[in-house]
Protein backbone atom coordinates (compact mmCIF):
# COMPACT_ATOMS: atom_id res chain seq x y z
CA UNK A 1 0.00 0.00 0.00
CA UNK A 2 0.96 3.53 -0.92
CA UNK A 3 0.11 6.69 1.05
CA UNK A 4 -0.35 8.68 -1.95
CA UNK A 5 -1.66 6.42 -4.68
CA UNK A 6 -3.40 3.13 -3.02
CA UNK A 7 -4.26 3.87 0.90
CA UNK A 8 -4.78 0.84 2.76
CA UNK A 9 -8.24 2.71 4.10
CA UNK A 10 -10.01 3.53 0.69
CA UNK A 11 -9.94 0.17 -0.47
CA UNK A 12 -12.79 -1.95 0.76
CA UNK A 13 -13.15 -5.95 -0.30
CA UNK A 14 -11.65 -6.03 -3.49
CA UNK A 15 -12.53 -2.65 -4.83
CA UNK A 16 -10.95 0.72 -4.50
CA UNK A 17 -13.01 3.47 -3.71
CA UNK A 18 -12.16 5.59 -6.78
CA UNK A 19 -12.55 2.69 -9.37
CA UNK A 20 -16.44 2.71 -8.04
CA UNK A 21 -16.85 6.32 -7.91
CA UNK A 22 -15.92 6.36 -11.47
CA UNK A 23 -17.81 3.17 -12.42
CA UNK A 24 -21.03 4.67 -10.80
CA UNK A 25 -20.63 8.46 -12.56
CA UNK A 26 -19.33 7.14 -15.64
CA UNK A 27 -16.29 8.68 -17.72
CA UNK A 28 -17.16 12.19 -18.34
CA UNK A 29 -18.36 13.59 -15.04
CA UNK A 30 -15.02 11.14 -13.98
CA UNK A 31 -12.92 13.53 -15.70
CA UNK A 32 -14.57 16.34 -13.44
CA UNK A 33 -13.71 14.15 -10.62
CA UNK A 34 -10.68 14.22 -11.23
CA UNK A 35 -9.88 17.87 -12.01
CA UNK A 36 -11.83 18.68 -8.74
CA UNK A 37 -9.64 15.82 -6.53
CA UNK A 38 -6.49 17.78 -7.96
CA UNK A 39 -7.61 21.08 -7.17
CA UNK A 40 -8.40 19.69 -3.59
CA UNK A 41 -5.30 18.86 -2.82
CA UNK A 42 -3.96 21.84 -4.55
CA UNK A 43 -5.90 24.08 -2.85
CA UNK A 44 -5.71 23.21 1.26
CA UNK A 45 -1.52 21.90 0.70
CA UNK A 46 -0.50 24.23 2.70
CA UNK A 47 -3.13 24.52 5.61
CA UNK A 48 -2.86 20.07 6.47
CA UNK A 49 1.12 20.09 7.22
CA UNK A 50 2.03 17.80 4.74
CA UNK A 51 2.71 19.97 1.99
CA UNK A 52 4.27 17.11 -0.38
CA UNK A 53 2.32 14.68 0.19
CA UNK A 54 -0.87 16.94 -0.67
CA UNK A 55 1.13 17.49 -3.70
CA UNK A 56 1.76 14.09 -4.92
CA UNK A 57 -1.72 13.31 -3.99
CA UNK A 58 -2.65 16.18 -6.50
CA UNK A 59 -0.24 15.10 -8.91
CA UNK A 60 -2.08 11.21 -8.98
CA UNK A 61 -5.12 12.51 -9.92
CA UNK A 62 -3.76 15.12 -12.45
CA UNK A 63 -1.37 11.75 -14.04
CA UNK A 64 -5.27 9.93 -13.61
CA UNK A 65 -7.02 13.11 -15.94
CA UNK A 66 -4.20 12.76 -18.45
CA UNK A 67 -4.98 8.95 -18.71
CA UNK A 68 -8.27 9.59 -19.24
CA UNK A 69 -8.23 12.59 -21.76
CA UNK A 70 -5.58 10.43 -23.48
């Protein structure tokens, strides 16, 4: 498990929570999902006390858009 791109807490069973957030909303609103998750982290980095990590956690889910969009 990975802090930043596979936390032991947001997988449940055999399913990560973002792969059925984006199942249920299907691909485009995903793509807003992801923009907004990046933003997030973007947004607060500073105010947590984990600057990095809040970065690299905005940086997965800017990598995820990219795969998506690609």
């Amino acid at each position: 498990m990975n802090e930043v791109t596979k936390p032991k807490h947001y997988t449940q069973g055999d399913i990560e929570c973002i792969d059925a957030i984006e199942s249920m909303i299907g691909r485009s609103s995903s793509i807003d999902y992801c923009r907004a998750q990046a933003m997030k982290y973007i947004w607060r980095c500073r105010d947590k006390g984990d600057t990095l990590t809040d970065a690299k956690k905005a940086q997965f889910y800017i990598k995820r858009l990219i795969e998506k969009l690609g």
